[in-house]
N, C-alpha and C. Protein backbone atom coordinates (compact mmCIF):
# COMPACT_ATOMS: atom_id res chain seq x y z
N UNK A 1 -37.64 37.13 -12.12
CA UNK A 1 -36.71 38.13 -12.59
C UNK A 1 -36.26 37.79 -14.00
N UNK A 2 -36.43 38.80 -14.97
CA UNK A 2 -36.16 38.37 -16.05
C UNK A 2 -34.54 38.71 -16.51
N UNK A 3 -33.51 39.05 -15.40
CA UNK A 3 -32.10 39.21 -15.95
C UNK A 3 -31.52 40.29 -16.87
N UNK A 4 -30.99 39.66 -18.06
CA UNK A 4 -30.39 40.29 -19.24
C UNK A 4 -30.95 41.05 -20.04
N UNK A 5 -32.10 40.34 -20.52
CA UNK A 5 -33.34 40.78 -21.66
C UNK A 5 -34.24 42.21 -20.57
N UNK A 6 -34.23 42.37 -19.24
CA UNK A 6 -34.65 43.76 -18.88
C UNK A 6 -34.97 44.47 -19.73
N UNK A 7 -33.67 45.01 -19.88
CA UNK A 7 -33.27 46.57 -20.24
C UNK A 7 -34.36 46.48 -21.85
N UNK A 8 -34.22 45.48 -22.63
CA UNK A 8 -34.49 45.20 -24.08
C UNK A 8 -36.63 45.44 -23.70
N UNK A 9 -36.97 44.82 -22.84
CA UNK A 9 -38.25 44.68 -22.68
C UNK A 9 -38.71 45.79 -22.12
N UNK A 10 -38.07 46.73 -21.58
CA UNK A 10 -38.38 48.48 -21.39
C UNK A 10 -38.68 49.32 -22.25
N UNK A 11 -37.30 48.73 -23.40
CA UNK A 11 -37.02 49.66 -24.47
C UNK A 11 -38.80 49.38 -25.27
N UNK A 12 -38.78 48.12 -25.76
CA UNK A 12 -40.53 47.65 -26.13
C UNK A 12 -41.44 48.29 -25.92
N UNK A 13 -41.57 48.27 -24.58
CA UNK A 13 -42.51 49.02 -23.52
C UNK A 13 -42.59 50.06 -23.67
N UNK A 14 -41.76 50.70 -23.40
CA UNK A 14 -41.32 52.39 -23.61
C UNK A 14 -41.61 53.07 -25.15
N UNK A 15 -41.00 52.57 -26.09
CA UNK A 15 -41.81 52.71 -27.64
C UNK A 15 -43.27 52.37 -27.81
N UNK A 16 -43.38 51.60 -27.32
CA UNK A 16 -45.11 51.62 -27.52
C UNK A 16 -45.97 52.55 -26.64
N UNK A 17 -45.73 52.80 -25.44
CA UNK A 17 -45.92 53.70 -24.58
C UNK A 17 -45.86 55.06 -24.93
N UNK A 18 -45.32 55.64 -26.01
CA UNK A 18 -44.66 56.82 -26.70
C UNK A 18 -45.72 56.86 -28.07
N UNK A 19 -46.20 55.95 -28.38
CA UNK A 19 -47.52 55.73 -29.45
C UNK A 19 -49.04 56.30 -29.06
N UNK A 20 -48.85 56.23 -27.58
CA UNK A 20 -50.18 56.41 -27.19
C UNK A 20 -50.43 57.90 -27.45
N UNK A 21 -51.76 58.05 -27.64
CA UNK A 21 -51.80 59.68 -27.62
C UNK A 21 -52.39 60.27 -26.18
N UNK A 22 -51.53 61.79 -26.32
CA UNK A 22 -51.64 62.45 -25.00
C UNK A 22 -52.96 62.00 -23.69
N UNK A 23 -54.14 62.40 -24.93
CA UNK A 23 -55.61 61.95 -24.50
C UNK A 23 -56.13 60.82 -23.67
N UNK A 24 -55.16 60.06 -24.57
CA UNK A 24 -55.40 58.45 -23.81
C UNK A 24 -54.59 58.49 -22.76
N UNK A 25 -53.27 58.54 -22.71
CA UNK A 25 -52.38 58.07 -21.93
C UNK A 25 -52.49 57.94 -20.32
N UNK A 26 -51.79 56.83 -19.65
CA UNK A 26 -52.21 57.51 -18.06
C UNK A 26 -50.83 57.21 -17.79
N UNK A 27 -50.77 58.16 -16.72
CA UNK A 27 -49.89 58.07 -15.97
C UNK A 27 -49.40 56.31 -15.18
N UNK A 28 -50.83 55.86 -14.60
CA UNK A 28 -50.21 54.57 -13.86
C UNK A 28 -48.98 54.06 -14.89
N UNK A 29 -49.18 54.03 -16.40
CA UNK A 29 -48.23 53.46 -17.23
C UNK A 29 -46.95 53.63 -17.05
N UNK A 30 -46.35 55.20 -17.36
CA UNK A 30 -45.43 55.83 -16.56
C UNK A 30 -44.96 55.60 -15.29
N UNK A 31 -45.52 55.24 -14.58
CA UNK A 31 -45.47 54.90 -13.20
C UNK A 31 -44.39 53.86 -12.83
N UNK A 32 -45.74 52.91 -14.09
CA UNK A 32 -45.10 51.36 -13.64
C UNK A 32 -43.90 51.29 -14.64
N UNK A 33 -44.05 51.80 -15.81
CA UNK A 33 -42.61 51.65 -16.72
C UNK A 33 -41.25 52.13 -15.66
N UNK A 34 -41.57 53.44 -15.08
CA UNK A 34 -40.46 53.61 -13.87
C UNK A 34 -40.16 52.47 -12.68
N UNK A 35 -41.00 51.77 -12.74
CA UNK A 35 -41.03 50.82 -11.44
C UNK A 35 -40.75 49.28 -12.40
N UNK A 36 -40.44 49.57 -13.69
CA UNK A 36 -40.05 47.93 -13.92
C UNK A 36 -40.88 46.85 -13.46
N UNK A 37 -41.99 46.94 -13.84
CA UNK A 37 -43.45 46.50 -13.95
C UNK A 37 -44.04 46.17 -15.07
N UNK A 38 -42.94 45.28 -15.89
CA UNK A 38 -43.86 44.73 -17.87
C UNK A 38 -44.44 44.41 -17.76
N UNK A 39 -44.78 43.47 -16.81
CA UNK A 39 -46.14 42.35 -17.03
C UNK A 39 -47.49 43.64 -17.23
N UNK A 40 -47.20 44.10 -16.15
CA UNK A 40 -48.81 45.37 -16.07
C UNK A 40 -48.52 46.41 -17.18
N UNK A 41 -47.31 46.65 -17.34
CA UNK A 41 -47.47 47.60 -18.55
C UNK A 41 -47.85 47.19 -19.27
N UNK A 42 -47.61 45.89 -19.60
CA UNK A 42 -48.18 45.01 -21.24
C UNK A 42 -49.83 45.05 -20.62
N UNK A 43 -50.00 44.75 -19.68
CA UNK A 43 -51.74 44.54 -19.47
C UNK A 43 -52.51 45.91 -20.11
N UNK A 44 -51.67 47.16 -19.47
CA UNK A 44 -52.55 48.42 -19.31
C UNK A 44 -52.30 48.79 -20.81
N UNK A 45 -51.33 48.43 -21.75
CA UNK A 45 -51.32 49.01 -22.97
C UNK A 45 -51.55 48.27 -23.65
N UNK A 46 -52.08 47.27 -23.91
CA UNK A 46 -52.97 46.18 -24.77
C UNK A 46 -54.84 46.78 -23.74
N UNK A 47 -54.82 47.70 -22.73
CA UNK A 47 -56.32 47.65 -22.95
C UNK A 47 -56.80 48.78 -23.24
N UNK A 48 -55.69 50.07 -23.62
CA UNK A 48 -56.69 51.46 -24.02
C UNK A 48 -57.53 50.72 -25.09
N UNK A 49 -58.13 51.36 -25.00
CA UNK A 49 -59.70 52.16 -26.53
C UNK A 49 -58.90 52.70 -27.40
N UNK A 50 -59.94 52.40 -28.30
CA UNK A 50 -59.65 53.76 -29.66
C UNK A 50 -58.85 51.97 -30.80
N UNK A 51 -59.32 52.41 -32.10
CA UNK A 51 -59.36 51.40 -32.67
C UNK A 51 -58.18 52.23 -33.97
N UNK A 52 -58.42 53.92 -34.11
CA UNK A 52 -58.13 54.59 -34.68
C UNK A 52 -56.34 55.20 -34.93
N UNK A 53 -56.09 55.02 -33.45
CA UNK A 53 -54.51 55.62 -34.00
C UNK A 53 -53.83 54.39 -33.18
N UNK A 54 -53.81 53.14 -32.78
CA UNK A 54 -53.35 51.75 -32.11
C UNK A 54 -52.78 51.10 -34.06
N UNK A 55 -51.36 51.40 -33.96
CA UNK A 55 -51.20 50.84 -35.46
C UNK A 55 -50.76 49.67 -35.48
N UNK A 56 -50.81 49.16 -36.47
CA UNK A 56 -50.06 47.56 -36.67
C UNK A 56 -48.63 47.72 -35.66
N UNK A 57 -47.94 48.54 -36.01
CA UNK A 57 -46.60 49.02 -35.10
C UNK A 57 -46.29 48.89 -33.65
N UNK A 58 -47.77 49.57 -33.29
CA UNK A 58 -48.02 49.58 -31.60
C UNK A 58 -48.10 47.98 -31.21
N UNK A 59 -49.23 47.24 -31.72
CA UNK A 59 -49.08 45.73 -31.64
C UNK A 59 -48.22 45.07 -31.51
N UNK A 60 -47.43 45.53 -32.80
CA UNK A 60 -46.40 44.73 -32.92
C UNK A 60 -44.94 44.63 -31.87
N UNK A 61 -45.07 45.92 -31.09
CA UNK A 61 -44.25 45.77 -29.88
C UNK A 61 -44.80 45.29 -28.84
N UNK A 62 -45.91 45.39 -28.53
CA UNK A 62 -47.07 45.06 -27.70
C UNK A 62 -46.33 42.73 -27.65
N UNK A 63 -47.08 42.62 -28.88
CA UNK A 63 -46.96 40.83 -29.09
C UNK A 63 -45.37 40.76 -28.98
N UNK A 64 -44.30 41.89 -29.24
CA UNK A 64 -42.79 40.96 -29.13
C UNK A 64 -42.66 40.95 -27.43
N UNK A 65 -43.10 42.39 -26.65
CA UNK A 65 -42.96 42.52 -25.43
C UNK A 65 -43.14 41.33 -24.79
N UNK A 66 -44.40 41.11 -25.21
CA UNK A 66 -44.94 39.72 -24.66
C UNK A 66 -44.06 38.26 -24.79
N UNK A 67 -43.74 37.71 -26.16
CA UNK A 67 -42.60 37.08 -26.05
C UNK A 67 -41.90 37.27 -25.54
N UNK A 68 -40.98 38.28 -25.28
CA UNK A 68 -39.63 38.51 -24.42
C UNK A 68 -40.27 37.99 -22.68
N UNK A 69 -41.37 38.54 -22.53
CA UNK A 69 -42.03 37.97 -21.26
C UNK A 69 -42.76 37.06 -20.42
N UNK A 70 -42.58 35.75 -21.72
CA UNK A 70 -43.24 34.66 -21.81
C UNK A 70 -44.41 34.74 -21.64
N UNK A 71 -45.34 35.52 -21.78
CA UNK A 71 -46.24 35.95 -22.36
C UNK A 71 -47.34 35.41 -23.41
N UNK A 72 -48.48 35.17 -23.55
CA UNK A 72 -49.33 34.73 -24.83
C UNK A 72 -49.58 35.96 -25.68
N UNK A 73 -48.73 35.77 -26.66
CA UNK A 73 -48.68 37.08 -27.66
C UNK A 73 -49.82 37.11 -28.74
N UNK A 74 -50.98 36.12 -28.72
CA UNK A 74 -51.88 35.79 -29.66
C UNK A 74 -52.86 37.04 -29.55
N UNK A 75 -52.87 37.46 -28.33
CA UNK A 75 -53.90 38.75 -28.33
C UNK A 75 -53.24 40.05 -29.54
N UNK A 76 -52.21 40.27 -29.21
CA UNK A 76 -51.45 41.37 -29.38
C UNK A 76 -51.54 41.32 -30.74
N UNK A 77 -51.02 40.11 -31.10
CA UNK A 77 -51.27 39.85 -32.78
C UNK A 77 -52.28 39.84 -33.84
N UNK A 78 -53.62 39.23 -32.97
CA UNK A 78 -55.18 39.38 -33.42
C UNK A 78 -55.41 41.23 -33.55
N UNK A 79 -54.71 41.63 -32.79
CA UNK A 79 -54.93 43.30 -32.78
C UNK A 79 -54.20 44.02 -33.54
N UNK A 80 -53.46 43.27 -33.64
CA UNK A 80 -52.02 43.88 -34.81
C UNK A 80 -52.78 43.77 -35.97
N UNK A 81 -53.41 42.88 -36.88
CA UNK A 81 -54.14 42.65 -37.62
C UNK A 81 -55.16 43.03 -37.80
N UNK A 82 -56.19 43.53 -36.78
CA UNK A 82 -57.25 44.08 -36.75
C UNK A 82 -57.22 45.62 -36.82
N UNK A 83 -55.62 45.97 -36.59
CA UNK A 83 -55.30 47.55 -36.76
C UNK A 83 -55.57 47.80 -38.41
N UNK A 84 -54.74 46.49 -39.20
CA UNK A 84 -54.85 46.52 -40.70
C UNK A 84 -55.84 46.80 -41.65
N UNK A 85 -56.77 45.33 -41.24
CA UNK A 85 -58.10 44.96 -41.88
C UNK A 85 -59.47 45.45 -40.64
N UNK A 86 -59.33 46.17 -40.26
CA UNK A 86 -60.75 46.42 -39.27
C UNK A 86 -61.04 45.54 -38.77
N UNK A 87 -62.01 46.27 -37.67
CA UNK A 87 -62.64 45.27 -36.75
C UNK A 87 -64.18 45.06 -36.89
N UNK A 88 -64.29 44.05 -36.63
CA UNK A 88 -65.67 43.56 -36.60
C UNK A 88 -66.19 42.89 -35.68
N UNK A 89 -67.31 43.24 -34.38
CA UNK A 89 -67.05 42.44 -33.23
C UNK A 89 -68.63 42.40 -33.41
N UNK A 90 -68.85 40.99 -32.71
CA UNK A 90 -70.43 40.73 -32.96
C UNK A 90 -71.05 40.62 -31.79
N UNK A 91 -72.24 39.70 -31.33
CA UNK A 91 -73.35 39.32 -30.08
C UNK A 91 -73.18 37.61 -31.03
N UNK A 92 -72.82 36.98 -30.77
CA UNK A 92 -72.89 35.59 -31.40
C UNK A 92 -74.11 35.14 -30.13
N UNK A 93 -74.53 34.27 -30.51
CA UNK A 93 -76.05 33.83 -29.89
C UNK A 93 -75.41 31.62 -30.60
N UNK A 94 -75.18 30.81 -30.02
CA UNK A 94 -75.14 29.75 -30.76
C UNK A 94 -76.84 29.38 -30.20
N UNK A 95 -77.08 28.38 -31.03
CA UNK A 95 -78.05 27.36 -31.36
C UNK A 95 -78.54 26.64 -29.66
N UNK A 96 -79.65 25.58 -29.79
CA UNK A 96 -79.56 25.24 -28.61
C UNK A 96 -79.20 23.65 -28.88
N UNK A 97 -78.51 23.63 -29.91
CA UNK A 97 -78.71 22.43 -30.68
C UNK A 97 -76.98 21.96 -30.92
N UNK A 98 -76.00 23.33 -31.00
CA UNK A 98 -74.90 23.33 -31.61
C UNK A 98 -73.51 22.62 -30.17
N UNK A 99 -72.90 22.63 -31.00
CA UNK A 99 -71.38 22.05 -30.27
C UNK A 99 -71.05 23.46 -29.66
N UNK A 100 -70.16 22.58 -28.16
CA UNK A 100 -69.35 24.20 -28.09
C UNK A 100 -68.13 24.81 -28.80
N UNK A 101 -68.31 25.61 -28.62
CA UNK A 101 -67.02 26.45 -29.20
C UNK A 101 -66.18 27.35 -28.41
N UNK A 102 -64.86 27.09 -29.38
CA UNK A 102 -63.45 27.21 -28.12
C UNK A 102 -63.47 28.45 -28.52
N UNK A 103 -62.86 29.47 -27.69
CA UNK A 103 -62.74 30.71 -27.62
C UNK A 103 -62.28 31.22 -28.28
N UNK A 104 -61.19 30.87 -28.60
CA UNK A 104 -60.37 31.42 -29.82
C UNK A 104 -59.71 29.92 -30.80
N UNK A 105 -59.35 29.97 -32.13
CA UNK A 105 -58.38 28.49 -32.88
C UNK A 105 -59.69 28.42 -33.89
N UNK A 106 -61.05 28.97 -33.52
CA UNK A 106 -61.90 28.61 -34.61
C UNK A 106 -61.55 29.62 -35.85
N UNK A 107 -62.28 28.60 -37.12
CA UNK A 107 -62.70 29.29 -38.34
C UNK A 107 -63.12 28.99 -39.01
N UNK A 108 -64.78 29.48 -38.57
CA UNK A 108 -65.64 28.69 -38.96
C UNK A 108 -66.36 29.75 -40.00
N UNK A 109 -67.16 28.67 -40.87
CA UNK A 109 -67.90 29.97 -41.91
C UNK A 109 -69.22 30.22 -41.48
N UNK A 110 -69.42 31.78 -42.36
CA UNK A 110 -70.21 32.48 -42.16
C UNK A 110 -71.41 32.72 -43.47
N UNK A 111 -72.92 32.50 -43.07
CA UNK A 111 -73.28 33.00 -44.40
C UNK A 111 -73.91 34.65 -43.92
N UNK A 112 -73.58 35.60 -44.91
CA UNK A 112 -73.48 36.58 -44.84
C UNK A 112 -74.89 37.37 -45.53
N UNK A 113 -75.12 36.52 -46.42
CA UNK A 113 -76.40 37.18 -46.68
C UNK A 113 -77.03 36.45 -47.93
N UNK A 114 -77.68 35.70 -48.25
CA UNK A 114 -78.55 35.32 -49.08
C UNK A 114 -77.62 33.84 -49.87
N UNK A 115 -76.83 33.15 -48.58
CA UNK A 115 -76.29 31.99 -49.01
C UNK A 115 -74.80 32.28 -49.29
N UNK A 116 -74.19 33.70 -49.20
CA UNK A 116 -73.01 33.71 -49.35
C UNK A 116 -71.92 33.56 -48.23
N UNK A 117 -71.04 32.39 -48.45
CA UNK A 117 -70.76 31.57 -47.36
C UNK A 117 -68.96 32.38 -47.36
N UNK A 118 -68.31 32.10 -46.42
CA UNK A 118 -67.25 33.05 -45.94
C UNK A 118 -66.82 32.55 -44.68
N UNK A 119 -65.54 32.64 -44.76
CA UNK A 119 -64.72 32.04 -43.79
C UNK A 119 -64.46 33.68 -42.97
N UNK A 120 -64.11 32.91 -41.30
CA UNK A 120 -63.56 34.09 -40.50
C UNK A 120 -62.91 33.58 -39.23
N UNK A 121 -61.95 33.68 -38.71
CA UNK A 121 -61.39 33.50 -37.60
C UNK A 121 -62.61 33.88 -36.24
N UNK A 122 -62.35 33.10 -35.44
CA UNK A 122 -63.09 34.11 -34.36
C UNK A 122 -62.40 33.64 -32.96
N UNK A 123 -62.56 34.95 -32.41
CA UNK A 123 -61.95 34.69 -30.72
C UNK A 123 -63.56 35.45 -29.86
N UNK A 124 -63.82 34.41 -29.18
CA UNK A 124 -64.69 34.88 -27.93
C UNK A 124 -64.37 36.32 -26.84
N UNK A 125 -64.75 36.69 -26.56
CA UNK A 125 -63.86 37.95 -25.86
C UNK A 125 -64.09 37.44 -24.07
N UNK A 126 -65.44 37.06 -24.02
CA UNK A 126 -65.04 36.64 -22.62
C UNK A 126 -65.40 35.67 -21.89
N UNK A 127 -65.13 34.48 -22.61
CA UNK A 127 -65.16 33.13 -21.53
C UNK A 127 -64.43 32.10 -22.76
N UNK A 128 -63.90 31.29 -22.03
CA UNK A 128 -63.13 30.16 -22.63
C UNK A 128 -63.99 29.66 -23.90
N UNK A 129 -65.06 29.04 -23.46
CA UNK A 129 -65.69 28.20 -24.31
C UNK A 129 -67.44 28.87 -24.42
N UNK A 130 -68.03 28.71 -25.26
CA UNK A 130 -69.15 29.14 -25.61
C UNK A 130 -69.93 27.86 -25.88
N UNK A 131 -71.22 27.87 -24.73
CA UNK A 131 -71.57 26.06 -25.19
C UNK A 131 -73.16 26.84 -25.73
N UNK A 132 -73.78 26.09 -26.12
CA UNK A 132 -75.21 25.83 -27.15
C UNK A 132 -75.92 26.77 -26.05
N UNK A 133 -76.98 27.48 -26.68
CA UNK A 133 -77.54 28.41 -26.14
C UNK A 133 -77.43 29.51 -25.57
N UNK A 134 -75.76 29.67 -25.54
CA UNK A 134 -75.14 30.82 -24.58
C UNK A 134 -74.87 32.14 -25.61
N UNK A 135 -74.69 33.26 -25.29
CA UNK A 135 -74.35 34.51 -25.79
C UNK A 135 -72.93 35.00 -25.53
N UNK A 136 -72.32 35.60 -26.23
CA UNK A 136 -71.20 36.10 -25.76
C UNK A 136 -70.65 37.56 -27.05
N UNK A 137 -70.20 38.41 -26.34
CA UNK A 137 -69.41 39.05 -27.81
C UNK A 137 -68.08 38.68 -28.39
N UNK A 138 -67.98 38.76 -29.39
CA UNK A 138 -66.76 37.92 -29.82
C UNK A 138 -66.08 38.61 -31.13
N UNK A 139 -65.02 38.60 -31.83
CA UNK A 139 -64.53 39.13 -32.63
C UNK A 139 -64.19 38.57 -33.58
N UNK A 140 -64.18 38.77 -34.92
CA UNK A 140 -64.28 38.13 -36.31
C UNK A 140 -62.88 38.78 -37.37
N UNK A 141 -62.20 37.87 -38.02
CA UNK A 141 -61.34 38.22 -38.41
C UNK A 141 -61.39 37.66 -39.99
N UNK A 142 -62.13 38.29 -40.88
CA UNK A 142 -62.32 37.48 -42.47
C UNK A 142 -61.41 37.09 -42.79
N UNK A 143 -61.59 36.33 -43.65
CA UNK A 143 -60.29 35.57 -44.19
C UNK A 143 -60.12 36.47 -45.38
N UNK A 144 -61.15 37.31 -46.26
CA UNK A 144 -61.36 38.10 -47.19
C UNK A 144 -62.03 39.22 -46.72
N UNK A 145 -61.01 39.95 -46.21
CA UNK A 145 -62.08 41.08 -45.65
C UNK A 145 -63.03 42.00 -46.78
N UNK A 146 -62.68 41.94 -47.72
CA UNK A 146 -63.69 42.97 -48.97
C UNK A 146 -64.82 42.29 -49.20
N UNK A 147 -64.83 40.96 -48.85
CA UNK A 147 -66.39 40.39 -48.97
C UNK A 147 -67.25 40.61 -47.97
N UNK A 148 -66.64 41.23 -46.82
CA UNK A 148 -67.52 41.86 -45.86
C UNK A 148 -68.02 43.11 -45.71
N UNK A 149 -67.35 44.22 -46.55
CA UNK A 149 -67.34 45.22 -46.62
C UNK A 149 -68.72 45.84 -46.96
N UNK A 150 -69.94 44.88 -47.28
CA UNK A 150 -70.96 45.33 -47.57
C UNK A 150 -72.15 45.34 -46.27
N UNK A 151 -71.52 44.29 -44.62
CA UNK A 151 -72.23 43.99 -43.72
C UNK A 151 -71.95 45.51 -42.82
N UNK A 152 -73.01 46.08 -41.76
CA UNK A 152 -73.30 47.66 -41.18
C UNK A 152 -73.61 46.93 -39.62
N UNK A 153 -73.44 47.74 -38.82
CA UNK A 153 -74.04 47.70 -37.95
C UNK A 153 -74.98 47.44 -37.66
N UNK A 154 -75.97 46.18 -36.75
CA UNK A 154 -77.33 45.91 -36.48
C UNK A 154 -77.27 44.62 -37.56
N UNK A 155 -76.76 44.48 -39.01
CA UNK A 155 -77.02 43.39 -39.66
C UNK A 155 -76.61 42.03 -38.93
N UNK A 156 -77.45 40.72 -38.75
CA UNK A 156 -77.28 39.92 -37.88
C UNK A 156 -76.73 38.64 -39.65
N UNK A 157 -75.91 38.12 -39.37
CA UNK A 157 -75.35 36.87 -39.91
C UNK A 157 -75.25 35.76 -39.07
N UNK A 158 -75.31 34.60 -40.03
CA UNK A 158 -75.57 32.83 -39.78
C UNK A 158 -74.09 32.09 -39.36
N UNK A 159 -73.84 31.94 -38.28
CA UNK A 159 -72.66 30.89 -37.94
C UNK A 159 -73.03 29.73 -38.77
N UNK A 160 -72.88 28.58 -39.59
CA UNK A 160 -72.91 27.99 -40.07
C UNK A 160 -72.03 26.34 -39.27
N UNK A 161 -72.40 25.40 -39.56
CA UNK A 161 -71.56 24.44 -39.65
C UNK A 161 -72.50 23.47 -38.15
N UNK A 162 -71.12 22.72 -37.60
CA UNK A 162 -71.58 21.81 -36.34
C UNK A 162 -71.61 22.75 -35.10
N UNK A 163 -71.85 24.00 -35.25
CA UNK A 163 -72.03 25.12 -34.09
C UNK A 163 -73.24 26.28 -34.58
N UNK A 164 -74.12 25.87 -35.51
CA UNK A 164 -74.72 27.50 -35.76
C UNK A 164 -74.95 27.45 -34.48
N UNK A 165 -75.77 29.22 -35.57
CA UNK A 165 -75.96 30.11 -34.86
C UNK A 165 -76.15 31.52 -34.94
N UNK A 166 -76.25 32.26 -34.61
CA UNK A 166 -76.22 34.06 -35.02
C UNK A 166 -75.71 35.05 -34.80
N UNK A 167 -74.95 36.04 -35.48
CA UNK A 167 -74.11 37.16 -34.91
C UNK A 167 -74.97 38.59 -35.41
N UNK A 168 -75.09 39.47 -34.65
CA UNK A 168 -75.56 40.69 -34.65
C UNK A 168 -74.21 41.68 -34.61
N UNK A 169 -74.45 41.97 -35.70
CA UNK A 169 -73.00 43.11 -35.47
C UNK A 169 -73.09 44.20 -34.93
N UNK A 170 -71.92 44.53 -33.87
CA UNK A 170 -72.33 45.82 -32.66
C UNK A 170 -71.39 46.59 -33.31
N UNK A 171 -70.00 46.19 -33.81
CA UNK A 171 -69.64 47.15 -33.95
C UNK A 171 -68.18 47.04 -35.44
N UNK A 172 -68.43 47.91 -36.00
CA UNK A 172 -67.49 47.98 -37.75
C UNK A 172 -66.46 48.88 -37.77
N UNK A 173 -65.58 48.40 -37.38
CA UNK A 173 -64.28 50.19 -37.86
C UNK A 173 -63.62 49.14 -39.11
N UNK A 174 -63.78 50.44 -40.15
CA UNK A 174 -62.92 50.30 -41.59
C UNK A 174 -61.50 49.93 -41.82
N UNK A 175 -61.33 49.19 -42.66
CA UNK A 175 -59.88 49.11 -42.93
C UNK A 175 -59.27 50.62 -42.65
N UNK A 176 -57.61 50.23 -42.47
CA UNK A 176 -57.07 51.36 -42.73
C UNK A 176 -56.97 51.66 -44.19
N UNK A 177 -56.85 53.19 -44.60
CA UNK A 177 -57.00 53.51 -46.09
C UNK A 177 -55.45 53.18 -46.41
């Protein structure tokens, strides 16, 4: 039971919930916002789709909700950011040769195309750790996003370092203008 802070972690809930558009929205949300149910509201509104109208804003109640709910707000925030600077999510393929790699805390560089080397955050999307030879999709966060601005869909880039390896890019949404 979270007490005092309730009422405050509704209000969160409820504003971000009010972001969603008609199209998307579901009812279970509504449901559970009536039933005083954050934990699942925070689940079900950190997982619509749509990369397009989810603004830094929405996140950003999304990651405080989460604090107020002791909560790991690192997702919410990687998305808050990715509302900003676009997303870029790859097929990473490591080496059969390379170290594993932790799911998310890396930032490791990238060469991008003909030796041009580039830093990027990355979080795994679905398993803890990624060991040598394994596949996974995973999400990339430049440290300079305009030096990426020239990589498309299908172009595959070099993990570099004590983990190569290879990323195939599946999928590019643009900065916001």
């Amino acid at each position: 039971m979270l007490g005092s802070h309730d009422g405050e972690i509704g209000e969160l809930l409820r504003f971000a919930a009010a972001l969603v558009p008609a199209e998307v929205q579901s009812e279970d949300v509504l449901d559970h916002l009536d039933h005083e149910e954050w934990e699942l509201v925070l689940d079900l509104l950190g997982e619509f789709d749509g990369n397009t109208w989810q603004t830094p804003r929405y996140w950003a109640l999304l990651a405080e909700a989460a604090v107020q709910l002791g909560a790991d707000e690192a997702w919410y925030q990687w998305r808050c950011v990715e509302s900003i600077q676009g997303l870029l999510r790859v097929e990473l393929t490591l080496a059969l040769d390379a170290e594993p790699v932790q799911a998310r805390g890396e930032r490791p560089t990238w060469d991008l195309t003909a030796g041009e080397r580039r830093l990027a955050a990355l979080w795994i999307e679905s398993k803890p750790v990624l060991g040598p030879g394994e596949r996974a999709t995973a999400r990339l966060r430049p440290f300079v996003p305009p030096a990426w601005a020239h990589l498309r869909k299908g172009d595959v880039i070099a993990l570099q370092g004590r983990s190569p390896g290879t990323a195939k890019i599946i999928e590019k949404v643009p900065p916001r203008p």
